[in-house]
PDB file of N, CA and C in Angstrom:
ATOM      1  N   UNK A   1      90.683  71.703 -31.133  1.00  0.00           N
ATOM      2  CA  UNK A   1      90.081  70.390 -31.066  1.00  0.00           C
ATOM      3  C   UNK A   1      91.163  69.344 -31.352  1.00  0.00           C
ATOM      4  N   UNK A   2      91.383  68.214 -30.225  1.00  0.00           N
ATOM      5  CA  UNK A   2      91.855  67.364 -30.697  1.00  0.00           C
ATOM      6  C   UNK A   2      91.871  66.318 -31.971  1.00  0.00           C
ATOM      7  N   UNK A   3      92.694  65.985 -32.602  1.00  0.00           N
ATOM      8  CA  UNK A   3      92.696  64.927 -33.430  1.00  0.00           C
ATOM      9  C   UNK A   3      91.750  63.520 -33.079  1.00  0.00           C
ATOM     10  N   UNK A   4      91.362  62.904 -33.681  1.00  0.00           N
ATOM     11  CA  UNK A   4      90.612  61.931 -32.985  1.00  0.00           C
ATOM     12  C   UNK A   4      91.940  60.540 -33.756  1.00  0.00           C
ATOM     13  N   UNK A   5      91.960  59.867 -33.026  1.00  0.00           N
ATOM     14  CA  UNK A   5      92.790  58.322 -32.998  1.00  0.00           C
ATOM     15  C   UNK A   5      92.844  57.721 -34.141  1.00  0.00           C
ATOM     16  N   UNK A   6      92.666  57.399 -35.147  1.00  0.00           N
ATOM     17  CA  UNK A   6      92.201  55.708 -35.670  1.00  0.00           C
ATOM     18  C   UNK A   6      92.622  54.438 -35.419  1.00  0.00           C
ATOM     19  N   UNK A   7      92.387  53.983 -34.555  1.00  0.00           N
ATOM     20  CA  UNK A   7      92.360  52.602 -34.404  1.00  0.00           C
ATOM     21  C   UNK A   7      92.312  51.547 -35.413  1.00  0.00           C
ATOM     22  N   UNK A   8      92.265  51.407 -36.715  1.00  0.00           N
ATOM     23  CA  UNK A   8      92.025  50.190 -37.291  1.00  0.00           C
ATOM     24  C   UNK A   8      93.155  49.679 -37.346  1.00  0.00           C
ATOM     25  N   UNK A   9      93.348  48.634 -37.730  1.00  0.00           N
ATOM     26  CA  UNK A   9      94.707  47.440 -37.336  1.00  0.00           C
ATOM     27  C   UNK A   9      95.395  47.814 -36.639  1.00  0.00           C
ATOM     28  N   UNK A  10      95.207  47.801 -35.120  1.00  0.00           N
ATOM     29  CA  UNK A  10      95.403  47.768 -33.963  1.00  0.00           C
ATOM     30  C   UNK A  10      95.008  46.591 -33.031  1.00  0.00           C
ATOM     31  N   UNK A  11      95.668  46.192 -31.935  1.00  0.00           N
ATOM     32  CA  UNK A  11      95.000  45.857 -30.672  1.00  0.00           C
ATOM     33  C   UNK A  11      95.646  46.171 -29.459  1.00  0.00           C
ATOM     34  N   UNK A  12      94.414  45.979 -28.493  1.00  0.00           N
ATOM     35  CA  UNK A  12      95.049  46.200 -26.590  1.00  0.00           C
ATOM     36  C   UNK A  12      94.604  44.852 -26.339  1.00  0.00           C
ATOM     37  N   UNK A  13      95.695  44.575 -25.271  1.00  0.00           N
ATOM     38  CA  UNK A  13      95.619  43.071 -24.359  1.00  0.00           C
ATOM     39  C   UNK A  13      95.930  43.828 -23.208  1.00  0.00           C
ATOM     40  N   UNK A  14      95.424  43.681 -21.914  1.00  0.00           N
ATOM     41  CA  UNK A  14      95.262  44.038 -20.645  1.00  0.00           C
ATOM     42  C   UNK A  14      95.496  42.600 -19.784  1.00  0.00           C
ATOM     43  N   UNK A  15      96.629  42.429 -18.795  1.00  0.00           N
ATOM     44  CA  UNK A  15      96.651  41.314 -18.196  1.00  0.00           C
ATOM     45  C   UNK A  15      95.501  41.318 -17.391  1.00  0.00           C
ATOM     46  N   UNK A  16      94.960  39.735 -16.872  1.00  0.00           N
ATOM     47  CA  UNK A  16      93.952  39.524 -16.176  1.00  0.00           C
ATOM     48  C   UNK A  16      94.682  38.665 -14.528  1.00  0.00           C
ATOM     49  N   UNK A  17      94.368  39.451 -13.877  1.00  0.00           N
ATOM     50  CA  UNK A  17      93.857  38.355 -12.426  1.00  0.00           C
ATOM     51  C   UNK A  17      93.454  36.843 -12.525  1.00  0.00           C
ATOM     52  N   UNK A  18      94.228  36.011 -12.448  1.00  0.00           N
ATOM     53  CA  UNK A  18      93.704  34.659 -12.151  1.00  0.00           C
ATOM     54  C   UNK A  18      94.000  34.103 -10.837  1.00  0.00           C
ATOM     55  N   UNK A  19      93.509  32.748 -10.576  1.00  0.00           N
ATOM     56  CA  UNK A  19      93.715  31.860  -9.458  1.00  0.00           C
ATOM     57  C   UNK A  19      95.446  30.848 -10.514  1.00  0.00           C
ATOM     58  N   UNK A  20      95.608  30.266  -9.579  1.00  0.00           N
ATOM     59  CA  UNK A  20      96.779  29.660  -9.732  1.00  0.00           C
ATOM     60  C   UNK A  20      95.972  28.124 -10.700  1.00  0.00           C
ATOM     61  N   UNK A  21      96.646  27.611 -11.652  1.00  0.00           N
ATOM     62  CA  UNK A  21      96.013  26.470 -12.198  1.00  0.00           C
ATOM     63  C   UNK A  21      94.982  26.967 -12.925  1.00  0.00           C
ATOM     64  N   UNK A  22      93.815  27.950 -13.150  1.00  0.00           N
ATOM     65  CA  UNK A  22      93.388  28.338 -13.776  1.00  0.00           C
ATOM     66  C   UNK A  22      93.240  28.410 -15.795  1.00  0.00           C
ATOM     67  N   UNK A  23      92.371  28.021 -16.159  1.00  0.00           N
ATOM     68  CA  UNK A  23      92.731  27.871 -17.170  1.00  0.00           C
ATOM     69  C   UNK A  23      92.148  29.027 -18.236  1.00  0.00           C
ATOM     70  N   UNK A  24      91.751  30.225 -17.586  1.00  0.00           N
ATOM     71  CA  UNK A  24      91.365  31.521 -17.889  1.00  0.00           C
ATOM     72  C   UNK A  24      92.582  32.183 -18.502  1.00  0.00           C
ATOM     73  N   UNK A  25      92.237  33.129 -19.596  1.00  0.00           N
ATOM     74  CA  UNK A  25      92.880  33.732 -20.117  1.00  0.00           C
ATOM     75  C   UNK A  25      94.426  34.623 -19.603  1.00  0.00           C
ATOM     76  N   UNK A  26      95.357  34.845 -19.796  1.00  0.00           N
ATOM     77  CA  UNK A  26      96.368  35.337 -18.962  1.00  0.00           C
ATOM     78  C   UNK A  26      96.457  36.862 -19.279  1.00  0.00           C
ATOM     79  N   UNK A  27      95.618  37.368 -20.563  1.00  0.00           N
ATOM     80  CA  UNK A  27      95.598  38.103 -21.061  1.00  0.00           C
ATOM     81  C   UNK A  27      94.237  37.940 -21.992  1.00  0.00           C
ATOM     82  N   UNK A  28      93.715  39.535 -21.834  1.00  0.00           N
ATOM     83  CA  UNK A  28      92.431  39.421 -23.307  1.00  0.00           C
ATOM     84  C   UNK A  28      92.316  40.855 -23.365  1.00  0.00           C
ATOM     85  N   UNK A  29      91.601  41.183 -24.441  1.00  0.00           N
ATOM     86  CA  UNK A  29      91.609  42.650 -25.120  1.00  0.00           C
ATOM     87  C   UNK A  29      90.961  42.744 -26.148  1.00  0.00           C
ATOM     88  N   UNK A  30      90.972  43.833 -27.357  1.00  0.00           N
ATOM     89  CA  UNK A  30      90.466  43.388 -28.579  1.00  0.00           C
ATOM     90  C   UNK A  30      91.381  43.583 -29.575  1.00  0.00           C
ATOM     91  N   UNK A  31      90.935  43.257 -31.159  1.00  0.00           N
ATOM     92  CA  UNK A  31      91.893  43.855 -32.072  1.00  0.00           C
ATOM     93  C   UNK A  31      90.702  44.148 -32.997  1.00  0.00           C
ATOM     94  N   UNK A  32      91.239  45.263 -33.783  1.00  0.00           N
ATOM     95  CA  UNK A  32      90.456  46.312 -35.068  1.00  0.00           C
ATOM     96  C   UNK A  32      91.237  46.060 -36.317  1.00  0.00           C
ATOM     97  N   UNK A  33      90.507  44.830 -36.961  1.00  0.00           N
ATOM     98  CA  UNK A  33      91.100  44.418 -38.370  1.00  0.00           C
ATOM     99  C   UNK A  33      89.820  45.078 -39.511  1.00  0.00           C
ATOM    100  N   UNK A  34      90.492  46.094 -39.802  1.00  0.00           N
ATOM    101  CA  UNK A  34      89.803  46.753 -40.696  1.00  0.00           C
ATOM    102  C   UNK A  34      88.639  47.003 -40.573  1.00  0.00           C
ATOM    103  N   UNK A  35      88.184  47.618 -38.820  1.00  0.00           N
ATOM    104  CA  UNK A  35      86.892  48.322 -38.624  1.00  0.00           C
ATOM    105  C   UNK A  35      86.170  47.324 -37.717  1.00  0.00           C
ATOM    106  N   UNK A  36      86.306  46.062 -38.374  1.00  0.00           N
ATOM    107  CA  UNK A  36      85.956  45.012 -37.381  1.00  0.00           C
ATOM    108  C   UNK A  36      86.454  45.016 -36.389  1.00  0.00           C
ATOM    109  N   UNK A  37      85.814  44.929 -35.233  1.00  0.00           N
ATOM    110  CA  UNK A  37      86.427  44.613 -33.907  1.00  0.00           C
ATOM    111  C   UNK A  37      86.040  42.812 -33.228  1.00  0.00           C
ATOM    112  N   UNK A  38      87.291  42.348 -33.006  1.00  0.00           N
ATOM    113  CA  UNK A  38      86.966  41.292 -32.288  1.00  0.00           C
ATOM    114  C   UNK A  38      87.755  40.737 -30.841  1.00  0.00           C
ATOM    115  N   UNK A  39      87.579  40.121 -30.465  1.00  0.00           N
ATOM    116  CA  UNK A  39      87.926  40.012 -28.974  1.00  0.00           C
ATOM    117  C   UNK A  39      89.048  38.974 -29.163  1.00  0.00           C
ATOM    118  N   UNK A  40      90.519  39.317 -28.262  1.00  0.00           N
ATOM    119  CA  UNK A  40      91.603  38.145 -28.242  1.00  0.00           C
ATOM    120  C   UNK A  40      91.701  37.835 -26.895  1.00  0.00           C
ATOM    121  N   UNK A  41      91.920  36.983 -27.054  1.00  0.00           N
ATOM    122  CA  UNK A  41      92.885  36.111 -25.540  1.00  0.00           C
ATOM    123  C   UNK A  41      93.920  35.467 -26.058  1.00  0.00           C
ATOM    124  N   UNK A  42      94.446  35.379 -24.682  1.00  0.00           N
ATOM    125  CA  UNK A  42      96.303  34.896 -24.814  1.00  0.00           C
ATOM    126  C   UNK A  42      96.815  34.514 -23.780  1.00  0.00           C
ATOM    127  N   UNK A  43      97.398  33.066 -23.752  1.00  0.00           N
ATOM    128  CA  UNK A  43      97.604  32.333 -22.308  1.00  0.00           C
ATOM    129  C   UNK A  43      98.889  32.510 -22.443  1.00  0.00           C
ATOM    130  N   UNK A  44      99.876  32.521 -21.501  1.00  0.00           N
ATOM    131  CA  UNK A  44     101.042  32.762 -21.332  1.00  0.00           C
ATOM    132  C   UNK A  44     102.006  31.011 -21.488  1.00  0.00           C
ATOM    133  N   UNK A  45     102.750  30.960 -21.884  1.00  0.00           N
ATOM    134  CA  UNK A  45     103.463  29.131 -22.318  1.00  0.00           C
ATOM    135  C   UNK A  45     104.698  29.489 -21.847  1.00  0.00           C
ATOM    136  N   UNK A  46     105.470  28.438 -21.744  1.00  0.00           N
ATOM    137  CA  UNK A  46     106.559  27.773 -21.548  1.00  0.00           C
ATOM    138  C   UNK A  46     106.833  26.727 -22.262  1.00  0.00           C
ATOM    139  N   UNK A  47     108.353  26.953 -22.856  1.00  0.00           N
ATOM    140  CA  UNK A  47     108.735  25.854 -23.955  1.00  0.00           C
ATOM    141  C   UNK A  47     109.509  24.949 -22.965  1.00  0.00           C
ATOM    142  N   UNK A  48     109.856  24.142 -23.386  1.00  0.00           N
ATOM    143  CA  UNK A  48     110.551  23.121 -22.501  1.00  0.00           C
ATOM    144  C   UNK A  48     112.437  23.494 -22.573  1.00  0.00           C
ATOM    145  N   UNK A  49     112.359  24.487 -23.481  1.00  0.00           N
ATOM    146  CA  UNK A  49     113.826  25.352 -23.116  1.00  0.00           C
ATOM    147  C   UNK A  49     113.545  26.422 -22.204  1.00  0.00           C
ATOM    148  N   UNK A  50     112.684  26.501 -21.754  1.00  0.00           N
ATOM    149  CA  UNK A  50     112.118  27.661 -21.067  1.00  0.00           C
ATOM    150  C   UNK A  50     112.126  28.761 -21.420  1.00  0.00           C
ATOM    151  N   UNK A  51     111.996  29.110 -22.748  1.00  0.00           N
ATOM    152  CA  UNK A  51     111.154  30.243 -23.170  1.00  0.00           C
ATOM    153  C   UNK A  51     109.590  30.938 -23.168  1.00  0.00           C
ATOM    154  N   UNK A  52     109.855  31.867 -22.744  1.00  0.00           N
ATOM    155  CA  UNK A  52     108.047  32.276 -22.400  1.00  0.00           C
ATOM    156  C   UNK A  52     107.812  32.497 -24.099  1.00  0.00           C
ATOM    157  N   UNK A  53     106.538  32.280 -24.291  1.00  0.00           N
ATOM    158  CA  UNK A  53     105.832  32.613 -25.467  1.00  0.00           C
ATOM    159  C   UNK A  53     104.462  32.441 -25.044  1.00  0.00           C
ATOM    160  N   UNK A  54     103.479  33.304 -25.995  1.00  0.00           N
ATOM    161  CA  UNK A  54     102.220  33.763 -26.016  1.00  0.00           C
ATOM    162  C   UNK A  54     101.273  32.563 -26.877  1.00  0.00           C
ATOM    163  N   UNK A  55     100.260  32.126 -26.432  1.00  0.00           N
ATOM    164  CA  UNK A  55      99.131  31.287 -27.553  1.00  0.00           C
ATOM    165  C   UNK A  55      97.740  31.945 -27.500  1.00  0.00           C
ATOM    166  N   UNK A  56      97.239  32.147 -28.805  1.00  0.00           N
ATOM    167  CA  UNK A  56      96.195  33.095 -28.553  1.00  0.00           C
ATOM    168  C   UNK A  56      94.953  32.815 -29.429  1.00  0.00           C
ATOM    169  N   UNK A  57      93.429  33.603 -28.863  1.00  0.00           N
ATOM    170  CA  UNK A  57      92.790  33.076 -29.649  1.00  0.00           C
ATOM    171  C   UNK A  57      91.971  34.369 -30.638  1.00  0.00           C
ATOM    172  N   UNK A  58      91.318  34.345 -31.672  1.00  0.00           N
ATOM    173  CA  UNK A  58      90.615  35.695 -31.737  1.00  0.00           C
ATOM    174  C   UNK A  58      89.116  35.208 -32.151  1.00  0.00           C
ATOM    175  N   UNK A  59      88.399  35.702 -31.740  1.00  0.00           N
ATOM    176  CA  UNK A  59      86.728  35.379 -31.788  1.00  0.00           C
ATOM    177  C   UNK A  59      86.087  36.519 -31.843  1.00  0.00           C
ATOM    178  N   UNK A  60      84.900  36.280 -32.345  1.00  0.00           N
ATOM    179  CA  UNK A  60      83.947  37.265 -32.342  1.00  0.00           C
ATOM    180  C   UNK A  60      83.603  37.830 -31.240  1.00  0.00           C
ATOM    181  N   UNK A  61      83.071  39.018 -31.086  1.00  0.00           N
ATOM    182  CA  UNK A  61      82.288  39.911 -30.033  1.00  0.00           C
ATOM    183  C   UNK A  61      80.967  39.078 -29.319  1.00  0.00           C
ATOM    184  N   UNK A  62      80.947  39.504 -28.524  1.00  0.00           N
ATOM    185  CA  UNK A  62      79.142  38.563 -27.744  1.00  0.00           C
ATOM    186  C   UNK A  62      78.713  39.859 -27.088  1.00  0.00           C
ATOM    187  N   UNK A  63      77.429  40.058 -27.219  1.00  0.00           N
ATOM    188  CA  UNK A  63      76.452  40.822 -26.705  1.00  0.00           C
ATOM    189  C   UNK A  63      76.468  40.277 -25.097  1.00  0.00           C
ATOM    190  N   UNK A  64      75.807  40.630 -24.545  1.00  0.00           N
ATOM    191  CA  UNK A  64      75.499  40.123 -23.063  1.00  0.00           C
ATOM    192  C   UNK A  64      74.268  39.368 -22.944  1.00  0.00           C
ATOM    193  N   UNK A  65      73.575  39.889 -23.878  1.00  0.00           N
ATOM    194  CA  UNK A  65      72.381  38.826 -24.309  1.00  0.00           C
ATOM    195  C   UNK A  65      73.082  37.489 -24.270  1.00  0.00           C
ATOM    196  N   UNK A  66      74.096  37.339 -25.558  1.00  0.00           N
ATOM    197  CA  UNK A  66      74.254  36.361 -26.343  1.00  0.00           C
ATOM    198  C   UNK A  66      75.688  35.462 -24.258  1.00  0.00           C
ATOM    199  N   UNK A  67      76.006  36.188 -24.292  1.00  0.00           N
ATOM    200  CA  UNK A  67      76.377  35.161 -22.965  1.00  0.00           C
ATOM    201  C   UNK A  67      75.492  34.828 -21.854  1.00  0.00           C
ATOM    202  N   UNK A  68      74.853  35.423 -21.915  1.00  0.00           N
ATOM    203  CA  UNK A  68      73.331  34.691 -20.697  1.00  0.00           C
ATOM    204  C   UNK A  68      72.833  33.782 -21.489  1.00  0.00           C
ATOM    205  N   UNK A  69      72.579  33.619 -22.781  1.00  0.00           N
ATOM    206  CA  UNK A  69      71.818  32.555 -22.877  1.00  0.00           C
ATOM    207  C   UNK A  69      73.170  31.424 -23.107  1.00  0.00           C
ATOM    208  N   UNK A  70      73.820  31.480 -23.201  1.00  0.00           N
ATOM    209  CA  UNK A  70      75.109  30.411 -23.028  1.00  0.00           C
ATOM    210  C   UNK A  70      75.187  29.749 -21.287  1.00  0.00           C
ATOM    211  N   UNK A  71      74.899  30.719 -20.162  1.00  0.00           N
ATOM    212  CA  UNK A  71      75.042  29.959 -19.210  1.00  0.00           C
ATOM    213  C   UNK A  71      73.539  28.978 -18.967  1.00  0.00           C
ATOM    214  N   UNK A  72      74.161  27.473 -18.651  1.00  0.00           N
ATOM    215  CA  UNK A  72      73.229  26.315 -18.546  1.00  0.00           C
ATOM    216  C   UNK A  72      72.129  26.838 -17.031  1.00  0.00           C
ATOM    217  N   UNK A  73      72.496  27.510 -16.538  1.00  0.00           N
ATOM    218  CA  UNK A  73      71.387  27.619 -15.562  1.00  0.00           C
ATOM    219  C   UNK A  73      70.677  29.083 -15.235  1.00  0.00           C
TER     220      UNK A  73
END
């Protein structure tokens, strides 16, 4: 039998598909801070020396419930 993983203080970010100008995530995934799991995103930047760097956000989980009743129509 395999070992099983532990994941806690961990995360995965998976790049995302966007349109150009888009202001959708460039990246999202989750992270496991001590069992908790919550959801990140991360837009990709440019410094004006032109260094790439990451800005990111971390939020709670949403049910699918809880995003249907968020859309206005």
């Amino acid at each position: 039998m395999a070992a099983e993983y532990d994941e806690t203080n961990t995360f995965k970010l998976f790049l995302q598909e966007k349109e150009e100008g888009s202001k959708k995530p460039d990246l999202t995934g989750t992270i496991n801070i001590g069992s908790k799991v919550m959801r990140l995103a991360a837009w990709k930047k440019k410094s004006k020396k032109g260094q790439t760097w990451l800005s990111g956000q971390v939020s709670e989980m949403q049910t699918k419930e809880q995003v249907k009743e968020e859309i206005p129509f």
